[in-house]
N, C-alpha and C. Protein backbone atom coordinates (compact mmCIF):
# COMPACT_ATOMS: atom_id res chain seq x y z
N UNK A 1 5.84 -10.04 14.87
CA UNK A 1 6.93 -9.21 14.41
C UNK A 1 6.39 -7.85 13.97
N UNK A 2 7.02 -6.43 14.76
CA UNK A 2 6.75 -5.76 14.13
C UNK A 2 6.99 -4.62 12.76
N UNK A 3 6.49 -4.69 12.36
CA UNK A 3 6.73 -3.89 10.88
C UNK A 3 7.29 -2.48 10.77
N UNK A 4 8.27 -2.01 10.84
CA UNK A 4 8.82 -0.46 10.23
C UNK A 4 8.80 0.04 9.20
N UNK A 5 7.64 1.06 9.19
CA UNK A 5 7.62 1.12 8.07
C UNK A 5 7.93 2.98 7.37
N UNK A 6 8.81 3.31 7.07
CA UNK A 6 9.39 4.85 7.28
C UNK A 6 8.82 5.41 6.09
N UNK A 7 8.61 7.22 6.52
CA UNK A 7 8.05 7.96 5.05
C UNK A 7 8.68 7.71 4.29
N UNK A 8 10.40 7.98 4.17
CA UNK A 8 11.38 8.33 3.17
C UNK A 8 11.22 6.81 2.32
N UNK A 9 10.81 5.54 2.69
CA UNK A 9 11.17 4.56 2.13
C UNK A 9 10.19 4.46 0.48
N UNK A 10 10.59 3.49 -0.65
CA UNK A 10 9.64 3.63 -1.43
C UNK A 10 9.05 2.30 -1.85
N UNK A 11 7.54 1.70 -2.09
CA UNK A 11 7.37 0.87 -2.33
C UNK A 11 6.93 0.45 -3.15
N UNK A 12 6.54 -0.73 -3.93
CA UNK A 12 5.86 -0.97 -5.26
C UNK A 12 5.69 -2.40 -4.61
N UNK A 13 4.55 -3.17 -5.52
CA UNK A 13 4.08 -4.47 -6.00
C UNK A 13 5.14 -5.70 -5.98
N UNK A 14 4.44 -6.52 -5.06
CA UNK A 14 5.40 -7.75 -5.10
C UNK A 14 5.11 -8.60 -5.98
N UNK A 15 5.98 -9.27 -5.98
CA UNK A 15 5.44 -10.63 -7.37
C UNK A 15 4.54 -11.48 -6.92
N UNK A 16 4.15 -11.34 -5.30
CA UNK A 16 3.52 -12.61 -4.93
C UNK A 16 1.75 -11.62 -4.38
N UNK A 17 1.50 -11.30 -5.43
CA UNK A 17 0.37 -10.64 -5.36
C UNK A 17 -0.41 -10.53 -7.09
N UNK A 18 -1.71 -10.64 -7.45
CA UNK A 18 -2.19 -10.38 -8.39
C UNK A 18 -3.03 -9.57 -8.40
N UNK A 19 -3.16 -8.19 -9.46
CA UNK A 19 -3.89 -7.41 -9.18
C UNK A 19 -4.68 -7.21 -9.99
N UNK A 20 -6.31 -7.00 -10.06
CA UNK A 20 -6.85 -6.95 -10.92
C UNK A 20 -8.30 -5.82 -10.92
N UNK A 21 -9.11 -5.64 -11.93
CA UNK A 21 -9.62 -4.04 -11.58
C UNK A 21 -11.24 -4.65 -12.40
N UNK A 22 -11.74 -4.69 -11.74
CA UNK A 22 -13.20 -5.10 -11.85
C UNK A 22 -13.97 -3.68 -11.62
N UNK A 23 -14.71 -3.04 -12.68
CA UNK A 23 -15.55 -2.39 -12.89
C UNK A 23 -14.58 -1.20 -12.14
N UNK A 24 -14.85 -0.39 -10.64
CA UNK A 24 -13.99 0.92 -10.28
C UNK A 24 -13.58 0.39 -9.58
N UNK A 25 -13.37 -0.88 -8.72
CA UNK A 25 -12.34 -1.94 -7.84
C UNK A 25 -11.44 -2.84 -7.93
N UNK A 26 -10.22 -2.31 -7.32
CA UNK A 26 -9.34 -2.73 -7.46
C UNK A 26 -9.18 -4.29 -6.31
N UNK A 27 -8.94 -5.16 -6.52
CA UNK A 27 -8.97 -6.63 -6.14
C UNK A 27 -7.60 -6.69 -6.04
N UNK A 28 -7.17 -6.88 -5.21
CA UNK A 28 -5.85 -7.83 -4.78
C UNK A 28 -5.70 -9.01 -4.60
N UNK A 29 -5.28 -10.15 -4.86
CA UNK A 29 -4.90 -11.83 -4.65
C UNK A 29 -3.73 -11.60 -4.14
N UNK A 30 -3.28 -12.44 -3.38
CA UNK A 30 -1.83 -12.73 -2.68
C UNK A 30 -1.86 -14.24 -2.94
N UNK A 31 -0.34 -14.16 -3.58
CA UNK A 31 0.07 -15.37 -4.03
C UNK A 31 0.54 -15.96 -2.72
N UNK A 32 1.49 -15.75 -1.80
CA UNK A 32 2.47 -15.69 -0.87
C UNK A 32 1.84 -16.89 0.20
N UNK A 33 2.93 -17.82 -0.06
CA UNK A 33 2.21 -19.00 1.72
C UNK A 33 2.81 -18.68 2.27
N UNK A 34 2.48 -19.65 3.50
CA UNK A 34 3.28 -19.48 4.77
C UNK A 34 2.30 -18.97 6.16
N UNK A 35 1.34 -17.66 5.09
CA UNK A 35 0.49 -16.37 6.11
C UNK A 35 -0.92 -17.14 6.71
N UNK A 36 -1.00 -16.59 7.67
CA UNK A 36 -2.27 -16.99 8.00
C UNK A 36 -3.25 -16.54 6.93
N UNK A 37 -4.67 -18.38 7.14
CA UNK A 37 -5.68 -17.68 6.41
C UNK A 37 -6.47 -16.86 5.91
N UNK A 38 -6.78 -15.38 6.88
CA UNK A 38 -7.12 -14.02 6.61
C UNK A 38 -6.23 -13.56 5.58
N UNK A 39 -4.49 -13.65 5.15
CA UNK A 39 -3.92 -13.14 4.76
C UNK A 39 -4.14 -13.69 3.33
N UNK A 40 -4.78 -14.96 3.42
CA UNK A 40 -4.60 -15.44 1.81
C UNK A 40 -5.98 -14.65 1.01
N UNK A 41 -6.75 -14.23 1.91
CA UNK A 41 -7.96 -13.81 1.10
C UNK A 41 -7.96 -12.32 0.35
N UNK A 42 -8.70 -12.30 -0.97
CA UNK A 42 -8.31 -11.07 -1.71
C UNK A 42 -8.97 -9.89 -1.02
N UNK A 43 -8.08 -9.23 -0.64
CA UNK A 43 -8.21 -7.45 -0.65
C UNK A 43 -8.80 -6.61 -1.37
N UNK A 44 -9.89 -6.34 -1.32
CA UNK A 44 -11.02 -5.08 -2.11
C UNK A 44 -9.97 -3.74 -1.42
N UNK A 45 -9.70 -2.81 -2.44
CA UNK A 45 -9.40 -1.73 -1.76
C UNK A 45 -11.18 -0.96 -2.14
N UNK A 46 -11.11 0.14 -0.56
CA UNK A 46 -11.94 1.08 -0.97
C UNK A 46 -11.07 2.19 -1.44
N UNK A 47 -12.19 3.05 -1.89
CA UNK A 47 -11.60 4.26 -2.29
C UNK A 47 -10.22 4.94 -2.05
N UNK A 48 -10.04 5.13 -0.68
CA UNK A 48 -8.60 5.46 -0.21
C UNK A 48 -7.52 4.42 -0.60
N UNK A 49 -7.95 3.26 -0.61
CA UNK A 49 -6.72 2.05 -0.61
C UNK A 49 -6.14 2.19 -2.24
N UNK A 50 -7.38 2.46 -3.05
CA UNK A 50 -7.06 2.43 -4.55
C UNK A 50 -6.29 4.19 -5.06
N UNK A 51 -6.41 5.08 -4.41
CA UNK A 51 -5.67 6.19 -4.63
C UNK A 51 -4.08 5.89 -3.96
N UNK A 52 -3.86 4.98 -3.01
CA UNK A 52 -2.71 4.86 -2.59
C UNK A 52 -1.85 3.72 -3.16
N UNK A 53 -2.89 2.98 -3.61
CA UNK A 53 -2.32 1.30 -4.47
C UNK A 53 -1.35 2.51 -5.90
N UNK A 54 -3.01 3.36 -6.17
CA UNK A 54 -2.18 3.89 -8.05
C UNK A 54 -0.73 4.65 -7.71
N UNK A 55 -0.72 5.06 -6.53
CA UNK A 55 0.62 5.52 -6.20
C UNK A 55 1.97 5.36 -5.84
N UNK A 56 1.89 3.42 -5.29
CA UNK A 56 2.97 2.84 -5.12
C UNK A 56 3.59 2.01 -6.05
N UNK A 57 4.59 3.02 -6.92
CA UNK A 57 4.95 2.83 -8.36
C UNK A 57 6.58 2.23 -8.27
N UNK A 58 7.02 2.45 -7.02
CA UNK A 58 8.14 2.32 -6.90
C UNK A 58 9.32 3.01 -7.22
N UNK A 59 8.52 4.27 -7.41
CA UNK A 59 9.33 5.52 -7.39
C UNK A 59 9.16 6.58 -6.37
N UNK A 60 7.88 6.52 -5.82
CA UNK A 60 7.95 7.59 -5.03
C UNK A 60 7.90 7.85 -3.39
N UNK A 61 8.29 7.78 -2.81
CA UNK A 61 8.23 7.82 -1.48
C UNK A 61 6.83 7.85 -0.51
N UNK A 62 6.67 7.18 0.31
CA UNK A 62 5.46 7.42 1.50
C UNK A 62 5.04 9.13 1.74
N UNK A 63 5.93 9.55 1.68
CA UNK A 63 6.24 10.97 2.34
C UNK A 63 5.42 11.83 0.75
N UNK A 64 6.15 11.69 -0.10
CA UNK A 64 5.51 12.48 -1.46
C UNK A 64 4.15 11.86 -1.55
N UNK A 65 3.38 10.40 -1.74
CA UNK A 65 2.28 10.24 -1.84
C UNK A 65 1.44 11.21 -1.15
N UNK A 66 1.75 10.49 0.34
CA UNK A 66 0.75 11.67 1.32
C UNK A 66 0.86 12.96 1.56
N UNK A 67 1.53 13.52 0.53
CA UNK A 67 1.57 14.53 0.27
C UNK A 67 1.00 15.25 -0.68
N UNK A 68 1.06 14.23 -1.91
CA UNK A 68 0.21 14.29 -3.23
C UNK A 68 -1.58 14.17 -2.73
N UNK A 69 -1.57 13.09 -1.76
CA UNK A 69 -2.67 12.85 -1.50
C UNK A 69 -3.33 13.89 -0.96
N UNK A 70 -2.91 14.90 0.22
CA UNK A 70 -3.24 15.74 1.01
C UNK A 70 -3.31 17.10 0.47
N UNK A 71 -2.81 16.70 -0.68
CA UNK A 71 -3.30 18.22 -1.40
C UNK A 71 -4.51 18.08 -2.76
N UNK A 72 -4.48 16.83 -2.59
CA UNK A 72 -5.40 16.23 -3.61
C UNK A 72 -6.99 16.19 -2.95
N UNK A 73 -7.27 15.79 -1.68
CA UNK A 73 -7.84 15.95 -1.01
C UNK A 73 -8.31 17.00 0.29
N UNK A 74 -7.37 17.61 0.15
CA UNK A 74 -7.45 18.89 1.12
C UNK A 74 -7.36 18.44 2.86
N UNK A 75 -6.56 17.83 2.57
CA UNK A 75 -6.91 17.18 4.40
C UNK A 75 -4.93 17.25 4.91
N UNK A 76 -4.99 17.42 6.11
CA UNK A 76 -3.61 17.48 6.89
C UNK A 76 -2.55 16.42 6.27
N UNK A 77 -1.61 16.57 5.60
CA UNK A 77 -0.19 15.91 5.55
C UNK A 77 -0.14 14.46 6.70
N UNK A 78 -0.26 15.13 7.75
CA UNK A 78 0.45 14.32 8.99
C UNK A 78 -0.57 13.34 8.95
N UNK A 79 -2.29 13.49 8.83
CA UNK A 79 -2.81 12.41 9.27
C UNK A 79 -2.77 11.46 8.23
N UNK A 80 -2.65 11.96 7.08
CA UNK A 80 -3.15 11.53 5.23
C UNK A 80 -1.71 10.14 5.59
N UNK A 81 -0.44 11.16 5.80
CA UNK A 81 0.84 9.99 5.89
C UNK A 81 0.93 8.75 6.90
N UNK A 82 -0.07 9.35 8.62
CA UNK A 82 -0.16 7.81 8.60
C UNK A 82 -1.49 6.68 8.05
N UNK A 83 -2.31 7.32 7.51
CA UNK A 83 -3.34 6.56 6.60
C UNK A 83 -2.23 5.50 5.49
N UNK A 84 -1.54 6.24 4.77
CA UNK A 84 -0.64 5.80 4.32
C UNK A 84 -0.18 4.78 4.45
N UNK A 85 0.98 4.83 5.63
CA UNK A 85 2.01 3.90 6.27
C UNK A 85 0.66 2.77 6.87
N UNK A 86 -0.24 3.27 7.16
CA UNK A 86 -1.07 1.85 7.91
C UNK A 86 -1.60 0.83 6.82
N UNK A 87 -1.75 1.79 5.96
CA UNK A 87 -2.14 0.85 4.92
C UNK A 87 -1.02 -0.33 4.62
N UNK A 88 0.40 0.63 3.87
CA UNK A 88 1.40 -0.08 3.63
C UNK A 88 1.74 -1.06 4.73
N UNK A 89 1.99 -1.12 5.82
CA UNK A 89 2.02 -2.01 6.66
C UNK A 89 0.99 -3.33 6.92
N UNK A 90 -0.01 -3.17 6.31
CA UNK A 90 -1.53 -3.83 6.41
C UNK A 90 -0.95 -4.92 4.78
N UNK A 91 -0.15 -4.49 3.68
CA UNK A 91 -0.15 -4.93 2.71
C UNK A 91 1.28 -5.90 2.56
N UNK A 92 2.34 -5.01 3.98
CA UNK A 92 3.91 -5.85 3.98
C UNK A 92 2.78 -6.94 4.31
N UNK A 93 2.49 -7.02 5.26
CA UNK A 93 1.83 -8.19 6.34
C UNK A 93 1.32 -9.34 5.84
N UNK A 94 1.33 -8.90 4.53
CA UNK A 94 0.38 -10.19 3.51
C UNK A 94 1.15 -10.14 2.47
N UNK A 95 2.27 -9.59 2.56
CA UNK A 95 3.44 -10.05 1.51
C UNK A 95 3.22 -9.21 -0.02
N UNK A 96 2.54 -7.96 0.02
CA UNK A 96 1.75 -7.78 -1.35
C UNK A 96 2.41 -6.63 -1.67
N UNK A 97 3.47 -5.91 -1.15
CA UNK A 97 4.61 -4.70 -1.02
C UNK A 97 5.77 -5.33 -0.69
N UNK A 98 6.62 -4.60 -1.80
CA UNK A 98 8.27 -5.04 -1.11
C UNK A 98 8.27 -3.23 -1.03
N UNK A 99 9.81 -3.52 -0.54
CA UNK A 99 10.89 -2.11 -0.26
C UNK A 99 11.66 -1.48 -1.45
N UNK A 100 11.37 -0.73 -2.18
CA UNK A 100 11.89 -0.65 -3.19
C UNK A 100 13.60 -0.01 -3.26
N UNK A 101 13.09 0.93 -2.01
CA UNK A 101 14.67 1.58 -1.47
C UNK A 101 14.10 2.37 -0.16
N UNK A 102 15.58 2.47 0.62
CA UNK A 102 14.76 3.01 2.34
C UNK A 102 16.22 4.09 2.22
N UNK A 103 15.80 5.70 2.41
CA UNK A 103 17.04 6.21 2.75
C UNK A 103 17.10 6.65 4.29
């Protein structure tokens, strides 16, 4: 199944995920069955994953992150937003993001 996943939409933390912050890493657990075994195993974000995790608050849009991000980092909008969305899509997939609102 594939995943749509749009700038305008906004996302935050599902319940079926635990997150936790060991030394400057951020650790993800996924509660969520059903997923294949790769999906049950915890998620280290690197660097990029943890500037985009602190950002999905459930207020702000795909589109404003990588935007925040791309000026935070000095690098192109367009590529920063799909870094973004691949991520978020990498995290629906394991159940660890809901939709908070899609306009």
């Amino acid at each position: 199944m594939k995943t749509t996943v749009k700038p305008d939409a906004v996302y935050a933390a599902s319940g079926d995920v635990v997150v936790r912050q060991v030394d400057d890493q951020i650790i993800l657990i996924p509660l969520a069955s059903g997923i294949d075994d790769t999906a049950n195993e915890p998620f280290v974000l690197n660097m990029t994953g943890r500037e985009i995790w602190r950002r999905l608050n459930g207020k702000r849009s795909l589109k404003d992150i990588a935007a925040d991000l791309a000026a935070k980092f000095k690098h192109p909008a367009a590529i920063i937003q799909k870094d973004v969305i691949g991520f978020v899509k990498q995290l629906l997939k394991r159940k660890m993001l809901v939709c908070v609102s899609e306009t």
